[in-house]
C-alpha atoms as a PDB file:
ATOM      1  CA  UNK A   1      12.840  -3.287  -8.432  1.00  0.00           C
ATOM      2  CA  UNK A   2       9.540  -5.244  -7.809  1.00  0.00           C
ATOM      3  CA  UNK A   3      10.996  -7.979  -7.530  1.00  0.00           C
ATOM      4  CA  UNK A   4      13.568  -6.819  -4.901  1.00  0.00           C
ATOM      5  CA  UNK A   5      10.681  -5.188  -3.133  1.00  0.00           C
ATOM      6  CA  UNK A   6       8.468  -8.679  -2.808  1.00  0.00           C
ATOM      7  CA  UNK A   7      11.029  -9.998  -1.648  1.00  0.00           C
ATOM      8  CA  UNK A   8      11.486  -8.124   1.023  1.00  0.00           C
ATOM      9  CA  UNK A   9       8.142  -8.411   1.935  1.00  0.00           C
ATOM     10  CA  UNK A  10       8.517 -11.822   2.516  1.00  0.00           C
ATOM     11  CA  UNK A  11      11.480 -11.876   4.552  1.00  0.00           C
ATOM     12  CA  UNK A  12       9.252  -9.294   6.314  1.00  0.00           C
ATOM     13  CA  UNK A  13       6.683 -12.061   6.583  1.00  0.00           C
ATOM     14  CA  UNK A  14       3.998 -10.776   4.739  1.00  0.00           C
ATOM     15  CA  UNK A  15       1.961 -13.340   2.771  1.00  0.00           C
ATOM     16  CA  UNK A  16       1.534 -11.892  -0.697  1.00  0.00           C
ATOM     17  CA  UNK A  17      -1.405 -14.279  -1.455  1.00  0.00           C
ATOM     18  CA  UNK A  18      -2.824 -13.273   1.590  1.00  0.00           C
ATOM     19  CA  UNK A  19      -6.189 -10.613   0.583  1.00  0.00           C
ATOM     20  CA  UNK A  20      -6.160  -9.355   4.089  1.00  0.00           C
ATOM     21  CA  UNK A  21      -2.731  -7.687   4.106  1.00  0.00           C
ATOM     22  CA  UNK A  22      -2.324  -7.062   0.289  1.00  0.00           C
ATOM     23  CA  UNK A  23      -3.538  -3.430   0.370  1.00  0.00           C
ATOM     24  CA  UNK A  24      -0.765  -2.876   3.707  1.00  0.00           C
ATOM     25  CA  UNK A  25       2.023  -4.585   0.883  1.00  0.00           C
ATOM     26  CA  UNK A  26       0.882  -2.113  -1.915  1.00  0.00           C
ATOM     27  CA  UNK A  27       0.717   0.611   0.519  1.00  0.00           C
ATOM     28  CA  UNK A  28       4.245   0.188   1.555  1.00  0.00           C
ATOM     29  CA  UNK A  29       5.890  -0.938  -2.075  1.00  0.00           C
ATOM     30  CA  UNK A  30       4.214   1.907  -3.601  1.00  0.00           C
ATOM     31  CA  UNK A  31       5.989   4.413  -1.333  1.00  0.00           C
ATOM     32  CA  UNK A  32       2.494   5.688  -0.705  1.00  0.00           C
ATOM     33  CA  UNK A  33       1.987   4.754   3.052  1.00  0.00           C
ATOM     34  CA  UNK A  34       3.734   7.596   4.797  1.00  0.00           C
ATOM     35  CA  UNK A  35       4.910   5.860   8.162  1.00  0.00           C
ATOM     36  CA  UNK A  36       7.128   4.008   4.983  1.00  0.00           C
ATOM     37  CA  UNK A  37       8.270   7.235   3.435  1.00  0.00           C
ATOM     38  CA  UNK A  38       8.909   8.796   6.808  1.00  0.00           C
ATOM     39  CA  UNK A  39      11.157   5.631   7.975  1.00  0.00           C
ATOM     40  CA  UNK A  40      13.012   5.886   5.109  1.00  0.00           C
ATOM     41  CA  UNK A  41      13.709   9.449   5.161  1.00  0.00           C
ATOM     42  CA  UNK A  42      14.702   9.154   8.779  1.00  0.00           C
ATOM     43  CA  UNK A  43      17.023   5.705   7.761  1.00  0.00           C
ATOM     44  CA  UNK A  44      18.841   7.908   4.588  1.00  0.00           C
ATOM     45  CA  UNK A  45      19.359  11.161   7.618  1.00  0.00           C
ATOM     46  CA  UNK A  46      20.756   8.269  10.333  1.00  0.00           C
ATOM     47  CA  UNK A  47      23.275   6.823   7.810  1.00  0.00           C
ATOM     48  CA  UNK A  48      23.882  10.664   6.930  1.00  0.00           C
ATOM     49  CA  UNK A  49      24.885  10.369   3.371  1.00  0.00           C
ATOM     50  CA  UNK A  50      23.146  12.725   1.198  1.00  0.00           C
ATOM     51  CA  UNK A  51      24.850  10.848  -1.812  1.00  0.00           C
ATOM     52  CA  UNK A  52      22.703   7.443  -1.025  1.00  0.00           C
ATOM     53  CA  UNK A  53      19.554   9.479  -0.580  1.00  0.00           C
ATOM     54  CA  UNK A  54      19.724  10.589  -4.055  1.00  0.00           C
ATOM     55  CA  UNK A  55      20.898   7.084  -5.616  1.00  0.00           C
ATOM     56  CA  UNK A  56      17.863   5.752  -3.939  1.00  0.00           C
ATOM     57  CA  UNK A  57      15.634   8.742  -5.189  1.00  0.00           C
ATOM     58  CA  UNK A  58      16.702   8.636  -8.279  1.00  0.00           C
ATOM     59  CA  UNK A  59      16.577   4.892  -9.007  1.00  0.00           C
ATOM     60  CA  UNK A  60      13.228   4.786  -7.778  1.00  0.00           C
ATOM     61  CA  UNK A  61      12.174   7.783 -10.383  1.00  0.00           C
ATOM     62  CA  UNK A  62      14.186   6.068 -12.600  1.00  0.00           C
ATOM     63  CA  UNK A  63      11.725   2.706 -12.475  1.00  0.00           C
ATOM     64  CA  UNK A  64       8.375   4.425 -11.677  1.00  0.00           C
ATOM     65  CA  UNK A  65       9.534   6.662 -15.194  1.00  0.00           C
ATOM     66  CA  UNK A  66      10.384   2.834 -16.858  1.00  0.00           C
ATOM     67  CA  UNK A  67       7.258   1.559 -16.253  1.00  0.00           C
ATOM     68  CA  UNK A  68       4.952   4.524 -17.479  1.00  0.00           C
ATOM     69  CA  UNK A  69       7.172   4.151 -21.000  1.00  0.00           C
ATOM     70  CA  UNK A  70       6.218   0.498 -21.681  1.00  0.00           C
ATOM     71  CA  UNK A  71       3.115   0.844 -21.511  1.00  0.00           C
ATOM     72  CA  UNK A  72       1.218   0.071 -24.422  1.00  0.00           C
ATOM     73  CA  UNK A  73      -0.459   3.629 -26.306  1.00  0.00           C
ATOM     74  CA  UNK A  74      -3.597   3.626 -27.339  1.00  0.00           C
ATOM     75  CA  UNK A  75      -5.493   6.666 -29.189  1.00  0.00           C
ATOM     76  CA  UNK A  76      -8.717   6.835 -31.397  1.00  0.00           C
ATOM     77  CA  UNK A  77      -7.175   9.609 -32.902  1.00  0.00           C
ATOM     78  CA  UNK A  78      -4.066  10.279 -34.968  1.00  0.00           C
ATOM     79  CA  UNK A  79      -3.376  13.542 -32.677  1.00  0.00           C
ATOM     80  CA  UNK A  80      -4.166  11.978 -29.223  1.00  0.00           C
ATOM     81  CA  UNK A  81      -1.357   8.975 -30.487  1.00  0.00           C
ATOM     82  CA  UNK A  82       1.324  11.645 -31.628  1.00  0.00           C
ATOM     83  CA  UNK A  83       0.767  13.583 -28.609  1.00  0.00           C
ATOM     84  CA  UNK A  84       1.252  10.007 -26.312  1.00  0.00           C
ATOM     85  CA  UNK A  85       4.487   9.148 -28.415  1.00  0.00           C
ATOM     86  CA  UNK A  86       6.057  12.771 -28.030  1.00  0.00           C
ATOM     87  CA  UNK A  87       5.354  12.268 -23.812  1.00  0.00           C
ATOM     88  CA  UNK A  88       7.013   9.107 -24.406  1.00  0.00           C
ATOM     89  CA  UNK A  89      10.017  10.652 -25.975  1.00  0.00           C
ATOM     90  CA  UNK A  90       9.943  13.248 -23.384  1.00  0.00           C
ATOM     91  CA  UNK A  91      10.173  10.709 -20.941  1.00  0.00           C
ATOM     92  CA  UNK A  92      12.906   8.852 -22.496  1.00  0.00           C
ATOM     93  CA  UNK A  93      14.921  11.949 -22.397  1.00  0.00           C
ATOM     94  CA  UNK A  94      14.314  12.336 -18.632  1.00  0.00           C
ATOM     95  CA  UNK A  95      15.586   8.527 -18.091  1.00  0.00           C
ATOM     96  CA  UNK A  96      18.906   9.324 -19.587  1.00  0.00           C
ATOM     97  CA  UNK A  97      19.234  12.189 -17.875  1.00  0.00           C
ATOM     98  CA  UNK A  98      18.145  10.313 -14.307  1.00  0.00           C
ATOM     99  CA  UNK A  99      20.439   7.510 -15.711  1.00  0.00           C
ATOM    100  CA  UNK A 100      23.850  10.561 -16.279  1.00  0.00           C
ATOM    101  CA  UNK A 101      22.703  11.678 -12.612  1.00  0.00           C
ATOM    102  CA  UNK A 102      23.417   7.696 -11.080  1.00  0.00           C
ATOM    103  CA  UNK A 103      26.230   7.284 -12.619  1.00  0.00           C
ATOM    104  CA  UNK A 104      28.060  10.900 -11.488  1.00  0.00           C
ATOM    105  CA  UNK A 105      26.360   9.390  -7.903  1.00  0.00           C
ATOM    106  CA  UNK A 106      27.242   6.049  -8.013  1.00  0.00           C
ATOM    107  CA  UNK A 107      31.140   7.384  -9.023  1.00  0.00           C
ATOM    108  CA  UNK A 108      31.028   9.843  -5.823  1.00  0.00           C
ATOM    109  CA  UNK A 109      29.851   7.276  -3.566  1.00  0.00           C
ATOM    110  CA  UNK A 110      32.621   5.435  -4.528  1.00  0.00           C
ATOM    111  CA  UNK A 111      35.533   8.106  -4.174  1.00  0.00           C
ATOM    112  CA  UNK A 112      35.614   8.432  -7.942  1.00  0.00           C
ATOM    113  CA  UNK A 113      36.764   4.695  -8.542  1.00  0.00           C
ATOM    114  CA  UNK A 114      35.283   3.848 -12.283  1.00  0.00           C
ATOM    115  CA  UNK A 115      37.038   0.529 -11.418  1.00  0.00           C
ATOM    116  CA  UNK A 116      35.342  -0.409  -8.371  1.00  0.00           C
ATOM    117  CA  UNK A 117      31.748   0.466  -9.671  1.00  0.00           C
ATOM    118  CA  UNK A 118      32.575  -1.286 -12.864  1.00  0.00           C
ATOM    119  CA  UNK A 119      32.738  -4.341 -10.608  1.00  0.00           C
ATOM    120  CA  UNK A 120      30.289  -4.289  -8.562  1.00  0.00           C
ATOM    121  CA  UNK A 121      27.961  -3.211 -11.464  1.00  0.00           C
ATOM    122  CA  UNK A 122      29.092  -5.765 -13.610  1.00  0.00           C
ATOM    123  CA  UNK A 123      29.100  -8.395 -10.631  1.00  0.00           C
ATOM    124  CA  UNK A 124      25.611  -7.902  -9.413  1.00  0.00           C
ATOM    125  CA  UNK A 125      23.265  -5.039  -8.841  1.00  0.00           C
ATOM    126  CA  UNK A 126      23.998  -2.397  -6.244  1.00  0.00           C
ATOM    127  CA  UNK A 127      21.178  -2.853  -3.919  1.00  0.00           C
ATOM    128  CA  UNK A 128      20.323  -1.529  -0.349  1.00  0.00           C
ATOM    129  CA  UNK A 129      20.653  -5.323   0.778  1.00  0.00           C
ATOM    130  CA  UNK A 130      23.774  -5.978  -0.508  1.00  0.00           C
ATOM    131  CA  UNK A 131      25.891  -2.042  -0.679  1.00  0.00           C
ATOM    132  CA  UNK A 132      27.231  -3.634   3.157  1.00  0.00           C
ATOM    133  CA  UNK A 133      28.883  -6.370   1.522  1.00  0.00           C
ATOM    134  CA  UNK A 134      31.189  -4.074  -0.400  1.00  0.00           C
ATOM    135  CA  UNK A 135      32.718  -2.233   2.846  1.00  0.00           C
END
């Protein structure tokens, strides 16, 4: 997803290297600049598909979720380290259950069609960019 998402901000032509507009690029990638989140909100309502909105959601819970579980856990003490591996487990369970959610999503958006998403799963990655190429 970071990847996908420096990307675009170089077809956006943003310099990533550049100091000056790094802040801006975090700002946006981090969905924390709200002219981003209210674009996007207003791009999911224009397309009007309810569906998307909560493949897009999801996946991005689904990575933000990803990246607090590999983190690395460190504790001085034996109860602060159980207590950080149960939160982990927690959150393990919560990515299967976000991962159950994409899949009943990804199935409707495709009029039920196990085939199709099969395919385009197991051909490349069902992005934003590249969900026009399938219609």
């Amino acid at each position: 997803m970071l990847r996908r998402k420096e990307q675009a901000a170089i077809l956006s032509g943003f310099d990533l290297e550049d100091n000056r507009t790094k802040d801006i690029i975090e700002g946006v990638m981090s969905l924390k600049n709200k002219g981003v989140l209210s674009m996007i909100d207003e791009y999911l309502r224009f397309v009007n598909s309810r569906t998307w909105s909560m493949i897009v959601s999801n996946e991005e819970t689904f990575y933000e979720y990803q990246s607090k579980l590999l983190r690395s856990v460190e504790a001085e003490r034996d109860k602060d380290l159980l207590q950080a591996l149960q939160i982990k487990g927690k959150i393990m369970e919560d990515l299967d259950n976000i991962n159950e959610r994409l899949e009943k999503y990804y199935l409707k958006l495709y009029a039920g069609d196990e085939d199709l998403v099969k395919t385009i799963t197991t051909r490349r990655t069902i992005t934003p960019e590249n969900l026009g190429d399938v219609y």
